[in-house]
N, C-alpha and C. Protein backbone atom coordinates (compact mmCIF):
# COMPACT_ATOMS: atom_id res chain seq x y z
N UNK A 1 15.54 -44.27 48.96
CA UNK A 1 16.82 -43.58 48.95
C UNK A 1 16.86 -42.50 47.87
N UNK A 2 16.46 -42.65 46.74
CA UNK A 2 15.96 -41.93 45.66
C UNK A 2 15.94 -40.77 45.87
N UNK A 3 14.32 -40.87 46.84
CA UNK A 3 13.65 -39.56 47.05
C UNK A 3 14.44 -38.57 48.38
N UNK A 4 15.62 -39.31 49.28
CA UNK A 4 15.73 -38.77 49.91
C UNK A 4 17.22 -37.98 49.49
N UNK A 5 17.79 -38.29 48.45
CA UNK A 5 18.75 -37.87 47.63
C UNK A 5 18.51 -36.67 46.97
N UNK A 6 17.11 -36.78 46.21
CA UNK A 6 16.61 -35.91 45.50
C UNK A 6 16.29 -34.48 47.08
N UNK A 7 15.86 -34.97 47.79
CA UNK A 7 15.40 -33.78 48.79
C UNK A 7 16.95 -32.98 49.00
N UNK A 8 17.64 -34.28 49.57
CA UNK A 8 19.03 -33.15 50.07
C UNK A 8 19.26 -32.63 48.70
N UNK A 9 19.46 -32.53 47.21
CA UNK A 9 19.91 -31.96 45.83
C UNK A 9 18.58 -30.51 46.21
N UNK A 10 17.70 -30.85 46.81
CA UNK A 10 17.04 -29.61 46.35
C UNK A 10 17.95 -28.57 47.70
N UNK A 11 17.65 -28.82 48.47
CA UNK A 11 18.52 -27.84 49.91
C UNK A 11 19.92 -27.94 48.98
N UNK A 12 20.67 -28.45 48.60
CA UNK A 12 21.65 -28.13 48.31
C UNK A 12 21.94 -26.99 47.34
N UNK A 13 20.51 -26.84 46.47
CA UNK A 13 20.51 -25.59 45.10
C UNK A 13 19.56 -24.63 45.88
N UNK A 14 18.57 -25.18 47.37
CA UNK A 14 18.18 -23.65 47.76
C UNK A 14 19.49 -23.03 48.51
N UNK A 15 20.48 -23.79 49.02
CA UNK A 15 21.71 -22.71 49.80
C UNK A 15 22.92 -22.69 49.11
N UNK A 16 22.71 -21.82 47.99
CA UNK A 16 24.29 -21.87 46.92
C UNK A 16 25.52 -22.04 47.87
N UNK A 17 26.69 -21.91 47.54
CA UNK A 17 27.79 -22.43 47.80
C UNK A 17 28.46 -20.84 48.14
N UNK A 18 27.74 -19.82 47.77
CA UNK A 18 28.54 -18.52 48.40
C UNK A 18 27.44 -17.80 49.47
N UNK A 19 26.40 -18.71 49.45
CA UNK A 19 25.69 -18.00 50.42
C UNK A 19 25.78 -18.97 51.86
N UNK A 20 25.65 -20.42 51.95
CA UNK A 20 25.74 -20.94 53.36
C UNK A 20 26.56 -22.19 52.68
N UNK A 21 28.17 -22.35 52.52
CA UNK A 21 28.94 -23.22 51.89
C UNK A 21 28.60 -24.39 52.84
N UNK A 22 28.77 -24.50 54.07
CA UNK A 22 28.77 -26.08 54.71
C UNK A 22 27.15 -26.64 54.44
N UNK A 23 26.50 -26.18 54.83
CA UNK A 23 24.91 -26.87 53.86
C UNK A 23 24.85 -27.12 52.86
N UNK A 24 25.46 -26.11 51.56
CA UNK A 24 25.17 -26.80 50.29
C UNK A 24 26.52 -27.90 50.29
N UNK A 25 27.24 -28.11 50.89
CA UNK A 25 28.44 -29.38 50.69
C UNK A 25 27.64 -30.51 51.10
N UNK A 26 27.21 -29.92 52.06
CA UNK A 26 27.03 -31.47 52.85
C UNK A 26 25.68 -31.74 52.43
N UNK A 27 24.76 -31.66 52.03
CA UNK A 27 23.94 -31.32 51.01
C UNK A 27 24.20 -32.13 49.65
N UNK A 28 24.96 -31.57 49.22
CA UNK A 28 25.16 -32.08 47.74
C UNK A 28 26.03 -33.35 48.21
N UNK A 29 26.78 -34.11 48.95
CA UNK A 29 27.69 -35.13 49.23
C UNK A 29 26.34 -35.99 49.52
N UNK A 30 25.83 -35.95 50.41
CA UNK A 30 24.55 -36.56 50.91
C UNK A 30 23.90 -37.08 49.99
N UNK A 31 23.26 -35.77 49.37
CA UNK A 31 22.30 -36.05 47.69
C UNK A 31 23.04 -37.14 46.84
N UNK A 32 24.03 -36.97 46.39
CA UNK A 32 25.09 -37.78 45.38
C UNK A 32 25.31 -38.73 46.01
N UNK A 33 25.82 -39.43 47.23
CA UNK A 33 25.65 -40.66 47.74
C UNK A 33 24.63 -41.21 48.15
N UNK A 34 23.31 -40.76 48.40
CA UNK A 34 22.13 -41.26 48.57
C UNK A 34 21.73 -41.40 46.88
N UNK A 35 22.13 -40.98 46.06
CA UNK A 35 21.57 -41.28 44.80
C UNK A 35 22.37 -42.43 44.01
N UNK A 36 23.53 -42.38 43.97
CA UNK A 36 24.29 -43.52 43.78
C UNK A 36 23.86 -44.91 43.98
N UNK A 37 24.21 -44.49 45.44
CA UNK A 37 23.95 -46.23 46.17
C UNK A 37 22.60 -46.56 45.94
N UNK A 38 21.05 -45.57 45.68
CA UNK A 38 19.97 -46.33 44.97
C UNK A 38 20.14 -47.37 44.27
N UNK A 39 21.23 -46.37 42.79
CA UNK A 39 21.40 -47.03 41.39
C UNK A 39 22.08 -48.66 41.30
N UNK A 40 22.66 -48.56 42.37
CA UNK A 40 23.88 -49.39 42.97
C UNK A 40 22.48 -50.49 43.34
N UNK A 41 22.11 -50.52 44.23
CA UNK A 41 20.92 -51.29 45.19
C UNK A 41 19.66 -51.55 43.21
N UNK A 42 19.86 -50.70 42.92
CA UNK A 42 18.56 -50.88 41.64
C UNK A 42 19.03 -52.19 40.49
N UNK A 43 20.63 -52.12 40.87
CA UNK A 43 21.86 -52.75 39.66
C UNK A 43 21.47 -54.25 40.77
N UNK A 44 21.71 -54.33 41.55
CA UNK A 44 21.32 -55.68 42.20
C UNK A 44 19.88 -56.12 42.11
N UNK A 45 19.14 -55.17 42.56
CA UNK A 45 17.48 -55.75 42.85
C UNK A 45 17.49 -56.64 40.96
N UNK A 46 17.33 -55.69 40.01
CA UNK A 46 17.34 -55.73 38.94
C UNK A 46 17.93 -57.17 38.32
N UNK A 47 18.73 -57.73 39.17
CA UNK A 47 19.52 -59.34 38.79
C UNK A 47 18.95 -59.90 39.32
N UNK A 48 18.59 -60.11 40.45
CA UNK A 48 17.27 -60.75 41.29
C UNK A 48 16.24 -60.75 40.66
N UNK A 49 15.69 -59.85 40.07
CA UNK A 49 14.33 -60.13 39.36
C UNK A 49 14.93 -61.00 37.94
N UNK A 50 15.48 -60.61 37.35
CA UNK A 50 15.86 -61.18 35.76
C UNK A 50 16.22 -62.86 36.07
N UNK A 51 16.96 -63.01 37.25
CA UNK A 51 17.26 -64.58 37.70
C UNK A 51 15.81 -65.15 37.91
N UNK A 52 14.87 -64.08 38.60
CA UNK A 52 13.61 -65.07 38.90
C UNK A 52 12.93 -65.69 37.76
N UNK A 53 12.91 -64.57 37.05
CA UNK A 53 11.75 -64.71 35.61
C UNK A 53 12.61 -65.64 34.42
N UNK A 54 14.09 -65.74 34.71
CA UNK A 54 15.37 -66.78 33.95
C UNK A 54 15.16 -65.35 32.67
N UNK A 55 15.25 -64.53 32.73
CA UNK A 55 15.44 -63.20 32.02
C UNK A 55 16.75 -63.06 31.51
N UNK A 56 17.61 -63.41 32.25
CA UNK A 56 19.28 -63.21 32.23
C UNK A 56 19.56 -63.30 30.45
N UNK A 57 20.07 -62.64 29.73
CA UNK A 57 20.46 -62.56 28.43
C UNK A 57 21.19 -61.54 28.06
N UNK A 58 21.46 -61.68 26.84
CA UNK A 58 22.24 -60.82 25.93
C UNK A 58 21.99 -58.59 26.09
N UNK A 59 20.22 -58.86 26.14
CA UNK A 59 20.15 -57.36 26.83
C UNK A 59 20.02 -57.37 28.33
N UNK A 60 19.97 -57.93 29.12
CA UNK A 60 20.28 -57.75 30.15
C UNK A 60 22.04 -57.66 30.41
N UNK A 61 22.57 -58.34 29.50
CA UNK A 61 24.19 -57.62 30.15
C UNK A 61 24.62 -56.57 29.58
N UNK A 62 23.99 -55.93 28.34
CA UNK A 62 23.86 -54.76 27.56
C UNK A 62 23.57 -53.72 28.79
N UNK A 63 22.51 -53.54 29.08
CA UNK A 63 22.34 -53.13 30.28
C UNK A 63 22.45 -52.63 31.42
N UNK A 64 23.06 -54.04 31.54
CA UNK A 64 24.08 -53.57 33.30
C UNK A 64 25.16 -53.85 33.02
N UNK A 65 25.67 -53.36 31.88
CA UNK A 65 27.48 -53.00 31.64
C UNK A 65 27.11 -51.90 31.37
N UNK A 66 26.03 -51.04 30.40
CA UNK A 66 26.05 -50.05 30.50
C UNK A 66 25.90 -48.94 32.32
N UNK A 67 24.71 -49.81 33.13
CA UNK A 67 24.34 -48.65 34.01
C UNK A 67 25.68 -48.67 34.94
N UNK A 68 26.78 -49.85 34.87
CA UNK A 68 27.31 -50.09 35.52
C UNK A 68 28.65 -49.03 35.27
N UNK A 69 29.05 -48.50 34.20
CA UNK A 69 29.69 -48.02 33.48
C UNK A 69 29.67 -46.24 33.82
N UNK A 70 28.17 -46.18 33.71
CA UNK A 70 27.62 -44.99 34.43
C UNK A 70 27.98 -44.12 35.51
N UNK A 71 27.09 -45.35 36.46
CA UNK A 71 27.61 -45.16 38.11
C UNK A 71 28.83 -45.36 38.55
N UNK A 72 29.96 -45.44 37.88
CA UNK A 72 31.76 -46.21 38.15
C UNK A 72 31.96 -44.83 37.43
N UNK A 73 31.29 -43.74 36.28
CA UNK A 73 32.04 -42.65 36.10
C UNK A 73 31.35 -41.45 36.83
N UNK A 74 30.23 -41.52 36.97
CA UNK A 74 29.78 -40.54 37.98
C UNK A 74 30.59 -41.09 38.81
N UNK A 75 30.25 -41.68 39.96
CA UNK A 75 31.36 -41.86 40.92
C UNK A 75 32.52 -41.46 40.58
N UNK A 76 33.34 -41.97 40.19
CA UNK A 76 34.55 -41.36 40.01
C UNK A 76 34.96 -39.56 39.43
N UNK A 77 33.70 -38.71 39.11
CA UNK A 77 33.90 -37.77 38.86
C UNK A 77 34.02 -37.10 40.23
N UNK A 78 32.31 -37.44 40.85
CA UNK A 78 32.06 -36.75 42.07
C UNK A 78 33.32 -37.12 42.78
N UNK A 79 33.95 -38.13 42.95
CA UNK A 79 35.19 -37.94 44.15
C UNK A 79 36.29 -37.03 43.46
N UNK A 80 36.40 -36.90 42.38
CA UNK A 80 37.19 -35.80 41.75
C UNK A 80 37.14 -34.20 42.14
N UNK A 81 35.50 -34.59 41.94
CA UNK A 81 34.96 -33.07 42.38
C UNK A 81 34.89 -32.98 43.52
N UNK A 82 35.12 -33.49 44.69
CA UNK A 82 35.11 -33.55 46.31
C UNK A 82 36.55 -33.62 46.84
N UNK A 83 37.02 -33.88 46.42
CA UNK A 83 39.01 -34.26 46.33
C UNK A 83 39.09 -32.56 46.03
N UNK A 84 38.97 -31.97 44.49
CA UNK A 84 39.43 -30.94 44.36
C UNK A 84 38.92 -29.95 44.94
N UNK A 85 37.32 -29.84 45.69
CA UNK A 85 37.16 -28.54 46.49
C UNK A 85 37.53 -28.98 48.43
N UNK A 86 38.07 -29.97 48.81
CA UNK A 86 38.14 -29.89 49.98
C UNK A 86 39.98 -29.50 50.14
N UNK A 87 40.52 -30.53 49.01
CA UNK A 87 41.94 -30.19 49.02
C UNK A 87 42.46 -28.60 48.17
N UNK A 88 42.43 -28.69 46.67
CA UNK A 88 42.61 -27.48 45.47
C UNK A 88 41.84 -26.86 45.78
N UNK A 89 41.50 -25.88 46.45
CA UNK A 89 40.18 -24.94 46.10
C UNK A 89 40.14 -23.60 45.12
N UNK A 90 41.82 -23.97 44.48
CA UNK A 90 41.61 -23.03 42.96
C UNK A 90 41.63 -23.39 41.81
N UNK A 91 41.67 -24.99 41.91
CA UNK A 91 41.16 -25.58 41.04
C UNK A 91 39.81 -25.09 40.29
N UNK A 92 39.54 -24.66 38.92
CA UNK A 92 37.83 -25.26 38.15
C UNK A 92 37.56 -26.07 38.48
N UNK A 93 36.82 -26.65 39.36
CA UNK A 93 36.03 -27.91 39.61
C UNK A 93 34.46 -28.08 38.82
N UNK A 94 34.10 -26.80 38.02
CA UNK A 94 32.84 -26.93 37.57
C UNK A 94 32.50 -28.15 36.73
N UNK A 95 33.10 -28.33 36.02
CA UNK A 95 33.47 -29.11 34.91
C UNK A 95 33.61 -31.04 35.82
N UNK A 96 33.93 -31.03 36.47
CA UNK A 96 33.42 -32.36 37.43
C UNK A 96 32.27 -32.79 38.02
N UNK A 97 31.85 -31.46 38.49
CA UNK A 97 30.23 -31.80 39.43
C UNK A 97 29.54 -31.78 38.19
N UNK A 98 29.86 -31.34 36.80
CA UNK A 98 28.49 -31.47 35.68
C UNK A 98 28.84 -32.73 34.67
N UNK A 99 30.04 -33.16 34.80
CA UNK A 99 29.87 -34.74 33.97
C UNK A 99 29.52 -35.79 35.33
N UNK A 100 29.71 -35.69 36.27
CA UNK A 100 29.66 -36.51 37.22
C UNK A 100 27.80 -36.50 36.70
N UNK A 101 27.17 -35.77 37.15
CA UNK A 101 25.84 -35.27 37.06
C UNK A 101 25.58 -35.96 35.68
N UNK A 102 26.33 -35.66 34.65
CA UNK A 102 25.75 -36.24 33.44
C UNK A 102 25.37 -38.03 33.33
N UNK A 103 26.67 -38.14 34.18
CA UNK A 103 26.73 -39.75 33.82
C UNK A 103 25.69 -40.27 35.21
N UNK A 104 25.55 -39.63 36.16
CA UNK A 104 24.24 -39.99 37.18
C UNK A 104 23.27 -39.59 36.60
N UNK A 105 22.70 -39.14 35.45
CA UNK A 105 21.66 -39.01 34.64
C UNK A 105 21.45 -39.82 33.81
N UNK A 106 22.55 -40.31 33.33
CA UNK A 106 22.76 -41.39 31.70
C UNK A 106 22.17 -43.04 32.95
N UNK A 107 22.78 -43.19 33.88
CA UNK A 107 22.37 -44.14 34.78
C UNK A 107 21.37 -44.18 35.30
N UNK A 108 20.40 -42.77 35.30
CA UNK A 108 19.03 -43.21 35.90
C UNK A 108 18.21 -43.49 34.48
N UNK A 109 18.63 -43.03 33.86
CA UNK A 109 17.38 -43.04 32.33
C UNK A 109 17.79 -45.08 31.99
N UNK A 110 18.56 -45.65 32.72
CA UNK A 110 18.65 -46.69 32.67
C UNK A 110 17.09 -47.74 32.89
N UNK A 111 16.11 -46.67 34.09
CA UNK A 111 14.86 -47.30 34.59
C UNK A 111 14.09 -47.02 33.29
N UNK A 112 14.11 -46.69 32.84
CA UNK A 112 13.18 -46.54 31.43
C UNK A 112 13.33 -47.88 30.42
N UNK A 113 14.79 -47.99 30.48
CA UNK A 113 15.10 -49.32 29.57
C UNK A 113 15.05 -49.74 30.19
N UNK A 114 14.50 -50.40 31.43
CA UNK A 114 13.93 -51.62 32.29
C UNK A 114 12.12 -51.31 31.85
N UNK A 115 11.97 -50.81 32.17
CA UNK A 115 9.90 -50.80 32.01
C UNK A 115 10.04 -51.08 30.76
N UNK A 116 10.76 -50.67 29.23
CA UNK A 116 10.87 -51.14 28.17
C UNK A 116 10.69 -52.47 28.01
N UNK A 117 11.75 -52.67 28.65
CA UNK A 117 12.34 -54.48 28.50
C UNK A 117 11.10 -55.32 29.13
N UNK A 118 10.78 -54.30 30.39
CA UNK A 118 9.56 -56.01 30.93
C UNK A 118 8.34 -55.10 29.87
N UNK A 119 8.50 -54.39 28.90
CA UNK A 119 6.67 -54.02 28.41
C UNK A 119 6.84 -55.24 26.95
C-alpha cells in the first residue's frame, strides 16, 4: 500500500493543480489514503508481532501513542484540507496539506524506531 501511495503522490506533483486539477486531486486523496491506512495496518501488524515475542512494554506504548497521535493529526489535517478545497475554495488551504504532510512524516519515521527497538 506504501508503494502504491507513494506512486499516486508522484502523478499527483507531475500534474500540478493549475495545470490538470481533477488528476492531481484525485491523485493526492488516493496517495494520502493509501498512505495512511499502511501506517494504520503497520500500527496493528506491529501489536501482533510485540504480543508474539511478549514485547508489549513501557516503549512499545511510547510508541504507538506516539505513531498513533501522528496518523489521528495528519488525518485530521488532510480532511481539513479536502473539506476546505472542495467546499471554501478561497480559503489558504496551503498551510493544511503541509502539517497534514508533516505529521504523515513524523508517523512514518516511526519504522526506524521499530528496526531500533528489535536491533
Amino acid at each position: 500500500l506504501m508503494s502504491l501511495g507513494a506512486i499516486s503522490l508522484i502523478v499527483m506533483a507531475w500534474n500540478p493543480d493549475n495545470v490538470d486539477g481533477f488528476v492531481h486531486m484525485l491523485s493526492a486523496y488516493l496517495g494520502i489514503m493509501l498512505i495512511l491506512i499502511a501506517q494504520i495496518l503497520d500500527l496493528c501488524y506491529w501489536y501482533r508481532y510485540q504480543q508474539h515475542i511478549e514485547g508489549v512494554n513501557i516503549t512499545y506504548f511510547a510508541l504507538t501513542i506516539y505513531q498513533s497521535v501522528c496518523i489521528s493529526l495528519s488525518t485530521g489535517f488532510f480532511v481539513v484540507w479536502g473539506h476546505s478545497y472542495l467546499r471554501v475554495p478561497w480559503v489558504d488551504r496551503d498551510w493544511c496539506e503541509w502539517i497534514g504532510l508533516l505529521f504523515g512524516m513524523l508517523a512514518f519515521l516511526s519504522q526506524s524506531v521499530h528496526g531500533m527497538y528489535l536491533y
